[in-house]
PDB file of N, CA and C in Angstrom:
ATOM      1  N   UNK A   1       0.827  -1.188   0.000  1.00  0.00           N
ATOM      2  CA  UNK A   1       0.000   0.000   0.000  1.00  0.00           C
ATOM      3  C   UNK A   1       0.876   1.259   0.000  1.00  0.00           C
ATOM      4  N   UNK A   2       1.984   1.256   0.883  1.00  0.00           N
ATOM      5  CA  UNK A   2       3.041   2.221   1.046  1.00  0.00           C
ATOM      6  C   UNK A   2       3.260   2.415  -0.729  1.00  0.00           C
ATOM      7  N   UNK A   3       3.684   1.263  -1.743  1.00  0.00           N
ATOM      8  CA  UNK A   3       4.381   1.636  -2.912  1.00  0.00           C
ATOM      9  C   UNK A   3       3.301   2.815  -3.782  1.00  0.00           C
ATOM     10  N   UNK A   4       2.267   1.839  -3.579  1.00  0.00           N
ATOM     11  CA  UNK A   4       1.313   2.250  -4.646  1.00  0.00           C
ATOM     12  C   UNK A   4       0.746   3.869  -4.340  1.00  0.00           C
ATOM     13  N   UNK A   5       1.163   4.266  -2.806  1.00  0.00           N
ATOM     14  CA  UNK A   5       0.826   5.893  -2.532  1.00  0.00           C
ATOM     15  C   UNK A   5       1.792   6.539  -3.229  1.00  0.00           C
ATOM     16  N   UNK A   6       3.426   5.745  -2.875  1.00  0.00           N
ATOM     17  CA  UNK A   6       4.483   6.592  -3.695  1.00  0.00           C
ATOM     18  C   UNK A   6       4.254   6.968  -4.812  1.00  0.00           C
ATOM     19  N   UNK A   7       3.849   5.792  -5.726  1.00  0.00           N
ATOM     20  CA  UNK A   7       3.691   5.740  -7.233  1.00  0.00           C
ATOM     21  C   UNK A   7       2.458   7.005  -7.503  1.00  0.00           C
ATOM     22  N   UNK A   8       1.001   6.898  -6.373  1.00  0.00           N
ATOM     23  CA  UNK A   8       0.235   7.823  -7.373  1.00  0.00           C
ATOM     24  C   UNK A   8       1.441   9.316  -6.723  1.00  0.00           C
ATOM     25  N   UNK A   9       1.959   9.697  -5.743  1.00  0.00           N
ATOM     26  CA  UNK A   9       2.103  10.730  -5.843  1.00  0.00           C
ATOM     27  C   UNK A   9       3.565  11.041  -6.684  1.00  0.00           C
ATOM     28  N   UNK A  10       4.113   9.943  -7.319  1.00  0.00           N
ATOM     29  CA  UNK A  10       5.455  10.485  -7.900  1.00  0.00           C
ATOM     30  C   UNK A  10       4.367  11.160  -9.430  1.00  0.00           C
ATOM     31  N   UNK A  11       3.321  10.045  -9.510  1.00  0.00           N
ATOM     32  CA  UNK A  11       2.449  10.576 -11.112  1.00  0.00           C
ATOM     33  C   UNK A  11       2.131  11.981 -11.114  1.00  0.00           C
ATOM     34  N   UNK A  12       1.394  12.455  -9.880  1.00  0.00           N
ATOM     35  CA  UNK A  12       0.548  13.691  -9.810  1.00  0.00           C
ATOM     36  C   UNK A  12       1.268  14.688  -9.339  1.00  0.00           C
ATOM     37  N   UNK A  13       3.008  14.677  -8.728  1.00  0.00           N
ATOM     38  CA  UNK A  13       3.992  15.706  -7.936  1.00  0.00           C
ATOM     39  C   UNK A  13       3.128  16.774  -8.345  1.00  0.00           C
ATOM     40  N   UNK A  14       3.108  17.250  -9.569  1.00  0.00           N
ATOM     41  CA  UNK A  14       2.265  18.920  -9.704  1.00  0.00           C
ATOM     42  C   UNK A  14       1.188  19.271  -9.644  1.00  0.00           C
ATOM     43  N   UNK A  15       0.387  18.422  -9.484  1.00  0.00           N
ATOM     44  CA  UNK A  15      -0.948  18.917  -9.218  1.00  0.00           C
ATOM     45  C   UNK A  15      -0.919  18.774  -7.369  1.00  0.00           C
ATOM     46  N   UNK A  16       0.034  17.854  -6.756  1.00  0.00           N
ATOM     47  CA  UNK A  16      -0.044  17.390  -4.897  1.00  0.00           C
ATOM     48  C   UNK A  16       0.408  19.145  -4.790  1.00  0.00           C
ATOM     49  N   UNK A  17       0.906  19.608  -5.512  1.00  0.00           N
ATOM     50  CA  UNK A  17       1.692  21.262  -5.028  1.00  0.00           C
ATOM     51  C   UNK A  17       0.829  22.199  -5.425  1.00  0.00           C
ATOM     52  N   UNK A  18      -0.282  22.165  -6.542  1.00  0.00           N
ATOM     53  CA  UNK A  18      -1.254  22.613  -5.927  1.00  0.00           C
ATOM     54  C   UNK A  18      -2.451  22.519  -5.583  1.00  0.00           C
ATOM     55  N   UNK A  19      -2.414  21.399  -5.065  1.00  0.00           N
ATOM     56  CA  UNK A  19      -3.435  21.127  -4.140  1.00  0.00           C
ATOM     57  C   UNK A  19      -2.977  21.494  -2.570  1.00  0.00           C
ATOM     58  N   UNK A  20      -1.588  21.672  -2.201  1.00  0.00           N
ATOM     59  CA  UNK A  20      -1.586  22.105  -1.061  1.00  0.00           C
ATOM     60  C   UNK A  20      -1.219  23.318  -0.792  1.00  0.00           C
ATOM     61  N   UNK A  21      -1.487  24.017  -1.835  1.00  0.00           N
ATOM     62  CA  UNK A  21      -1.265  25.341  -1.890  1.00  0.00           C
ATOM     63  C   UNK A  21      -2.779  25.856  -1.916  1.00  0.00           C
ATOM     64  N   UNK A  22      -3.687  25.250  -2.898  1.00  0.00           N
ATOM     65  CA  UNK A  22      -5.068  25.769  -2.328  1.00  0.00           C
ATOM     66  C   UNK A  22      -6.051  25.538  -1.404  1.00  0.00           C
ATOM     67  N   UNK A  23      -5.208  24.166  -0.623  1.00  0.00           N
ATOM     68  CA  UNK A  23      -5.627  23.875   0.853  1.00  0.00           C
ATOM     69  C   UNK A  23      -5.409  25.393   1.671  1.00  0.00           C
ATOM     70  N   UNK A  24      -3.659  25.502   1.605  1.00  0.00           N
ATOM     71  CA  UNK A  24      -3.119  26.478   2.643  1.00  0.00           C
ATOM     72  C   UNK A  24      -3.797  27.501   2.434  1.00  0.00           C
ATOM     73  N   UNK A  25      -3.925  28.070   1.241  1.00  0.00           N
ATOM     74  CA  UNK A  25      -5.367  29.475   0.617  1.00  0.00           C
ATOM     75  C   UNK A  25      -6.062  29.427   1.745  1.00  0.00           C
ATOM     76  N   UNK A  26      -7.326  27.884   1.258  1.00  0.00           N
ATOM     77  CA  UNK A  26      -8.465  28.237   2.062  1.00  0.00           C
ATOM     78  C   UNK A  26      -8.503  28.301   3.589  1.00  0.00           C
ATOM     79  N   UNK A  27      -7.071  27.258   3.931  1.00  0.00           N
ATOM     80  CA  UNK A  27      -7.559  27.466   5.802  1.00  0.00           C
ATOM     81  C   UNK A  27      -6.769  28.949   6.234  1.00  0.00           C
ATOM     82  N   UNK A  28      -5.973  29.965   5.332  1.00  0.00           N
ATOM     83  CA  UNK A  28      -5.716  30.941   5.584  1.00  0.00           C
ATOM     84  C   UNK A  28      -7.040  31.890   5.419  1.00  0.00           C
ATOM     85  N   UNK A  29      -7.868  32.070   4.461  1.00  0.00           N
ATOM     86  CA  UNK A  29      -9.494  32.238   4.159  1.00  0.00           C
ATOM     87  C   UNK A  29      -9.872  31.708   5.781  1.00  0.00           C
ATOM     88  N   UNK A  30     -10.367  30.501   5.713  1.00  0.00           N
ATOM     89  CA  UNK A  30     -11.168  30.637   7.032  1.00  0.00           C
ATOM     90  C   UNK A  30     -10.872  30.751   8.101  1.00  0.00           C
ATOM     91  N   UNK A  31      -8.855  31.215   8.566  1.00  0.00           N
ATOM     92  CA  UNK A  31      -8.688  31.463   9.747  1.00  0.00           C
ATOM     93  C   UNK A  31      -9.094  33.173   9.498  1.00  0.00           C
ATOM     94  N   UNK A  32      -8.557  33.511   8.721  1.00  0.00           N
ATOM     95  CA  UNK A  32      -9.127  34.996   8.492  1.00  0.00           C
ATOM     96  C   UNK A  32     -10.604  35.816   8.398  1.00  0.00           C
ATOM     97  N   UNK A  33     -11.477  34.875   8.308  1.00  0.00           N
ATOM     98  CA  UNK A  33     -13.112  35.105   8.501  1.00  0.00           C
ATOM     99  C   UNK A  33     -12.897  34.554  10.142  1.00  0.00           C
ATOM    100  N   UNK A  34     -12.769  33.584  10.621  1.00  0.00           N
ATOM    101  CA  UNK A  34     -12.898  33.692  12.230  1.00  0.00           C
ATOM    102  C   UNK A  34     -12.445  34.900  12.871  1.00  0.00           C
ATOM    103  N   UNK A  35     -11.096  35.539  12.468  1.00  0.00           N
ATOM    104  CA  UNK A  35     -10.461  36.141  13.344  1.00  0.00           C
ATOM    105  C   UNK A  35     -10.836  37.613  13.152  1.00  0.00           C
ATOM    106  N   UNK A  36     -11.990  37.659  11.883  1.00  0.00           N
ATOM    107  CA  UNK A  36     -12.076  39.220  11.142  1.00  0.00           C
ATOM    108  C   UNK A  36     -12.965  40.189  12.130  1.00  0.00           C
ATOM    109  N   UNK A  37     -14.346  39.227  12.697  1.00  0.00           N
ATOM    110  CA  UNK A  37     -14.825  39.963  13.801  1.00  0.00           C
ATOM    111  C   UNK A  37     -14.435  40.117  15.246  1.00  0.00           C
ATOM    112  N   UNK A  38     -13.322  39.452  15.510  1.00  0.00           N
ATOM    113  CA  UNK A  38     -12.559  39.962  16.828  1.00  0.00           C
ATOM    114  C   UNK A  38     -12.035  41.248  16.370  1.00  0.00           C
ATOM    115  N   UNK A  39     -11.167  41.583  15.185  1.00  0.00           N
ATOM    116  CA  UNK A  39     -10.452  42.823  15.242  1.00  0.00           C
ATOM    117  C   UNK A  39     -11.806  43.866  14.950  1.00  0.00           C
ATOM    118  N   UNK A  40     -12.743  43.608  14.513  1.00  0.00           N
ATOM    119  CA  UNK A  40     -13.459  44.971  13.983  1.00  0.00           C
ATOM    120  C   UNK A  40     -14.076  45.378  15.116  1.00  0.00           C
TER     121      UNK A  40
END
């Protein structure tokens, strides 16, 4: 099971980079809507 994760992610390397780049986006998005009505 270990190989076959390597294998899909050696296939997809550029799309895994951005997919965790528009992860990091959105939980930067929704830490920033939580935290928007404390500062206002």
């Amino acid at each position: 099971m270990l190989n076959e994760i390597k294998s899909a992610a050696l296939r997809s390397s550029s799309t895994l980079i951005e997919d965790t780049i528009g992860a990091a986006a959105l939980a930067v998005i929704l830490l920033g809507g939580l935290y928007l009505p404390v500062l206002a």
